[in-house]
PDB file of N, CA and C in Angstrom:
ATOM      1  N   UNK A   1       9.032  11.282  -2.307  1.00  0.00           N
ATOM      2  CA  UNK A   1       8.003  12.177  -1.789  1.00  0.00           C
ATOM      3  C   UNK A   1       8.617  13.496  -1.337  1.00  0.00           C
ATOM      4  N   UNK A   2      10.134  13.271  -0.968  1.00  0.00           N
ATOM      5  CA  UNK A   2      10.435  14.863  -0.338  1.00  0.00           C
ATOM      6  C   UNK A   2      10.890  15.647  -1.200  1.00  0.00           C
ATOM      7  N   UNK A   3      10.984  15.193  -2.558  1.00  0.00           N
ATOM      8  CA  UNK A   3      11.501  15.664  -3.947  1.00  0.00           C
ATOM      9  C   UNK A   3       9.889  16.575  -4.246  1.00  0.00           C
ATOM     10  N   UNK A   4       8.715  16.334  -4.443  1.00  0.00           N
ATOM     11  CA  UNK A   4       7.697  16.544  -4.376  1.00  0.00           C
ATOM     12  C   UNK A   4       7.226  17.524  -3.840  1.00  0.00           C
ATOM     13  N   UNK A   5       7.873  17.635  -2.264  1.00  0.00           N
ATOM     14  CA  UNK A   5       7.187  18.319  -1.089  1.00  0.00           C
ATOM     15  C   UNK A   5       8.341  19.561  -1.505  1.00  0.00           C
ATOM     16  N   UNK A   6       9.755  19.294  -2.051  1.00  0.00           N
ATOM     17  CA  UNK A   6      10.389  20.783  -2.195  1.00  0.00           C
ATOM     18  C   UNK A   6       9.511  21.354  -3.294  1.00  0.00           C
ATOM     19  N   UNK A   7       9.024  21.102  -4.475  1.00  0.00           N
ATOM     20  CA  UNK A   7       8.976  21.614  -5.996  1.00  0.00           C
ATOM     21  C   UNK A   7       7.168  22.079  -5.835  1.00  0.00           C
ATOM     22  N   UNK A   8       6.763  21.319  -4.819  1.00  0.00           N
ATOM     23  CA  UNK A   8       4.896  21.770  -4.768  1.00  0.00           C
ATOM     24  C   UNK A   8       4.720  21.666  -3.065  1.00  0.00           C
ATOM     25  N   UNK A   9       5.157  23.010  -2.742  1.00  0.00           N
ATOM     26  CA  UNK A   9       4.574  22.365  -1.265  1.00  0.00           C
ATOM     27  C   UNK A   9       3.109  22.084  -1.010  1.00  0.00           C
ATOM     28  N   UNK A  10       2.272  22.553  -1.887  1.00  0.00           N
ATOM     29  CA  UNK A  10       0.695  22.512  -2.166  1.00  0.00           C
ATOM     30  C   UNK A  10       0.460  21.506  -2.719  1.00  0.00           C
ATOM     31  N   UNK A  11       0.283  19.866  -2.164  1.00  0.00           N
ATOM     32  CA  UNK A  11      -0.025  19.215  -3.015  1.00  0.00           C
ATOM     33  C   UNK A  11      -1.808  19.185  -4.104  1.00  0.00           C
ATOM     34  N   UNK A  12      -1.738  19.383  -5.473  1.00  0.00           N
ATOM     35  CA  UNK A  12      -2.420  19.442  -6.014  1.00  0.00           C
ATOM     36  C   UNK A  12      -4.040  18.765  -5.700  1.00  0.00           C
ATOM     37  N   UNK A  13      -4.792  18.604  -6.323  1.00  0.00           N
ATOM     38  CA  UNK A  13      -6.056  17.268  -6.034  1.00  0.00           C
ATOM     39  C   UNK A  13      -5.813  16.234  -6.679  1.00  0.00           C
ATOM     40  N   UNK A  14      -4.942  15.844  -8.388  1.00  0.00           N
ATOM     41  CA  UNK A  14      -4.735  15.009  -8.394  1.00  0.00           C
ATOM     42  C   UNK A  14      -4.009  14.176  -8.144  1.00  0.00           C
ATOM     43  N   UNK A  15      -2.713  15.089  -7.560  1.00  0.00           N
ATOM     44  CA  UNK A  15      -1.594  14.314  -6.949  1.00  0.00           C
ATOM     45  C   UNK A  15      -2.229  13.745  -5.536  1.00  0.00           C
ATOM     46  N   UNK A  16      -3.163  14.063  -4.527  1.00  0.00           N
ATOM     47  CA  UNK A  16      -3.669  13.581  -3.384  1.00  0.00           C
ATOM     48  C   UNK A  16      -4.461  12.310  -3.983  1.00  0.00           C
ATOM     49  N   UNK A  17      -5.107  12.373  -5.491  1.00  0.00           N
ATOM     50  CA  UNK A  17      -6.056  11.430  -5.651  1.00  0.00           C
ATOM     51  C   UNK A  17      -5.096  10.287  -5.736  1.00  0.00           C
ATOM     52  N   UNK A  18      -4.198  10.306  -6.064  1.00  0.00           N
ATOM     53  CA  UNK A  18      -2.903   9.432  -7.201  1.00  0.00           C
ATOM     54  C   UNK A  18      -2.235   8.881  -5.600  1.00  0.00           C
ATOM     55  N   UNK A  19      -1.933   9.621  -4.502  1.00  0.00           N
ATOM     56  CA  UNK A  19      -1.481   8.869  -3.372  1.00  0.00           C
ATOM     57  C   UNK A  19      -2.494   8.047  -2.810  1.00  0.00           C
ATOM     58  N   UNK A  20      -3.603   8.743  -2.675  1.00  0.00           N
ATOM     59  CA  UNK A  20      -4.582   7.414  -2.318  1.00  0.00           C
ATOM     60  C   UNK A  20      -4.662   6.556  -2.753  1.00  0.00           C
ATOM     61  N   UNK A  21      -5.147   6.787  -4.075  1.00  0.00           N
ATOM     62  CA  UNK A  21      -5.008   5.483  -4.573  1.00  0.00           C
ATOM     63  C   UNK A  21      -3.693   4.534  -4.392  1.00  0.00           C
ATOM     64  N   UNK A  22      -2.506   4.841  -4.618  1.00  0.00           N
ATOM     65  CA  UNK A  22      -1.537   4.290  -4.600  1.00  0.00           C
ATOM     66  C   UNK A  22      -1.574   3.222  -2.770  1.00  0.00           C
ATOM     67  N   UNK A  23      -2.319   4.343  -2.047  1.00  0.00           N
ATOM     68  CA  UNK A  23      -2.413   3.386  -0.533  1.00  0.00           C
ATOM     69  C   UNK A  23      -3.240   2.305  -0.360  1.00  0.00           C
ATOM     70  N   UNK A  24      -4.243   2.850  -1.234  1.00  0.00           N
ATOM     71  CA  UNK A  24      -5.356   1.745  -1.286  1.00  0.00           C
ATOM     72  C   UNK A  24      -5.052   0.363  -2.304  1.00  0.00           C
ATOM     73  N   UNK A  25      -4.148   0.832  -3.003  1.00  0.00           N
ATOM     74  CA  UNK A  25      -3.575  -0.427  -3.706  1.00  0.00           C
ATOM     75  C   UNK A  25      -2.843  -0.836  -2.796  1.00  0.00           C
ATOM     76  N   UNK A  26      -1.673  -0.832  -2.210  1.00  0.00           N
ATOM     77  CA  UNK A  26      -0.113  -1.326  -1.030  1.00  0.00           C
ATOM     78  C   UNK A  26      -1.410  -2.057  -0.074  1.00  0.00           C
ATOM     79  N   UNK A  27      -2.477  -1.537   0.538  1.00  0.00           N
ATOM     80  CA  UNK A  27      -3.408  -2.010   1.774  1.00  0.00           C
ATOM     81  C   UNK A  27      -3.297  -3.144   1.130  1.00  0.00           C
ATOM     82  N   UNK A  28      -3.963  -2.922  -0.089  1.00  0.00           N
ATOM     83  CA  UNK A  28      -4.865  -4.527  -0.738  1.00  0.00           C
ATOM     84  C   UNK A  28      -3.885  -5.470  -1.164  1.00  0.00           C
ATOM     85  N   UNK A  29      -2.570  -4.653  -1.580  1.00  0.00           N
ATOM     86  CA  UNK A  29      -1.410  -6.073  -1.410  1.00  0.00           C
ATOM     87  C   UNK A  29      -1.170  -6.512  -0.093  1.00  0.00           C
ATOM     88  N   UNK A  30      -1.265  -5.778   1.040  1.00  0.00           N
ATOM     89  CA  UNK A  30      -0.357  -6.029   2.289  1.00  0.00           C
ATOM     90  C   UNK A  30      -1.802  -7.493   2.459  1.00  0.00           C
ATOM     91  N   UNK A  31      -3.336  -7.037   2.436  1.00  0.00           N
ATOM     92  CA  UNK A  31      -3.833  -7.740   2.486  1.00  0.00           C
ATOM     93  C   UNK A  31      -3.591  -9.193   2.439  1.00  0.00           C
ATOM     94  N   UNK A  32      -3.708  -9.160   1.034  1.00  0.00           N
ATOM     95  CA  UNK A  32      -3.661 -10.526   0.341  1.00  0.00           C
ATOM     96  C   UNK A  32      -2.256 -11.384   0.298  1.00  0.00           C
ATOM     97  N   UNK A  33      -1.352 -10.376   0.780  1.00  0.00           N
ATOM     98  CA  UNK A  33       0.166 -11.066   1.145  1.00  0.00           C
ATOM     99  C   UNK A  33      -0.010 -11.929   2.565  1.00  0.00           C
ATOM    100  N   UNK A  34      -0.638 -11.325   3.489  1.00  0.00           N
ATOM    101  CA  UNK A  34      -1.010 -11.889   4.716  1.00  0.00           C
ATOM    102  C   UNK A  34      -1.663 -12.833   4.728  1.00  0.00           C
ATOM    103  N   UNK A  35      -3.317 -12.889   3.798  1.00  0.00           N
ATOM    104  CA  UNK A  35      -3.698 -14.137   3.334  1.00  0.00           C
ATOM    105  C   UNK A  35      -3.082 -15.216   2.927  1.00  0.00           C
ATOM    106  N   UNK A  36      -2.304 -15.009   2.085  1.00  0.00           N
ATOM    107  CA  UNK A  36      -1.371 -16.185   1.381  1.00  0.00           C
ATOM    108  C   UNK A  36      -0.565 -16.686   2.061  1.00  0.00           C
ATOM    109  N   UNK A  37       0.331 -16.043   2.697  1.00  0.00           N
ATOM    110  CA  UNK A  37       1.065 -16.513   4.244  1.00  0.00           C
ATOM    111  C   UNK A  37       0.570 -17.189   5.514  1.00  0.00           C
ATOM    112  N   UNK A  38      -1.248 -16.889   6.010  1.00  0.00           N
ATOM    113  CA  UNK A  38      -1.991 -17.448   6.816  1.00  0.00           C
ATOM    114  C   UNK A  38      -1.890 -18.980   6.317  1.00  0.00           C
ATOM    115  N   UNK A  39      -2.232 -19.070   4.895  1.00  0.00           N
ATOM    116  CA  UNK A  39      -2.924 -19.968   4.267  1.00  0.00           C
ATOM    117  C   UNK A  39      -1.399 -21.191   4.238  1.00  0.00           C
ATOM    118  N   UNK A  40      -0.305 -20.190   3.573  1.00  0.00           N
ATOM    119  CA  UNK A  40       0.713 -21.706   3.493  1.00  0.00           C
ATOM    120  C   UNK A  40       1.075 -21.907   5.176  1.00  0.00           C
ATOM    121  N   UNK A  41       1.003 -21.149   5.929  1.00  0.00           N
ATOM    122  CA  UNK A  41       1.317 -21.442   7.335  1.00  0.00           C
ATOM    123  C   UNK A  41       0.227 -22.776   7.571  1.00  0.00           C
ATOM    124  N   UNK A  42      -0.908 -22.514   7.679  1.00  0.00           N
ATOM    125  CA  UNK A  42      -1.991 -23.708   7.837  1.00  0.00           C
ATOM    126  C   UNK A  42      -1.282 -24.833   6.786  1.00  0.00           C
ATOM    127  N   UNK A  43      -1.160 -24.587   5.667  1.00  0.00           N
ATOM    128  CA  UNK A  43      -1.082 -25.907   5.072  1.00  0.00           C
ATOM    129  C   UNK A  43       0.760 -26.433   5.585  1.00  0.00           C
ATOM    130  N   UNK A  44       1.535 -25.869   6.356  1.00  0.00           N
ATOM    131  CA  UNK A  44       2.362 -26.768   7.000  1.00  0.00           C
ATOM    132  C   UNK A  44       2.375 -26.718   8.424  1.00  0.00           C
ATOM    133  N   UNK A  45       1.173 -26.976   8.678  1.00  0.00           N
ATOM    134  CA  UNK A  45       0.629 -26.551  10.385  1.00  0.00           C
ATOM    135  C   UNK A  45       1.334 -26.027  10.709  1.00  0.00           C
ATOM    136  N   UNK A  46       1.540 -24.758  10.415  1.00  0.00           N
ATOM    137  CA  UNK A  46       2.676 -23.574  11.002  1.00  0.00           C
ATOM    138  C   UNK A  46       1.835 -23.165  12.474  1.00  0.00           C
ATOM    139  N   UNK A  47       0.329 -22.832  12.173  1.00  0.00           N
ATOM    140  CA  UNK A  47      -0.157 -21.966  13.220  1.00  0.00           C
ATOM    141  C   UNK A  47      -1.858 -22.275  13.273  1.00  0.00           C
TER     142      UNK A  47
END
């Protein structure tokens, strides 16, 4: 990103669209990583 921020200090609209998205994807993994971890925790009565 700081490679980026020297060469465009203006980030463009589609480069802003392309980070969002990119966050809104990482959210929806961090999500479903947490799910899956809740879930094997329960299945060895972790918690």
């Amino acid at each position: 990103m700081g490679r980026i921020a020297e060469t465009q200090p203006n980030a463009s609209r589609a480069m802003l669209e392309l980070l969002e998205r990119s966050i809104d994807e990482t959210q929806a993994t961090i999500a479903a990583t947490e799910a899956t971890i809740n879930e094997e925790k329960r299945g060895f009565n972790l918690s």
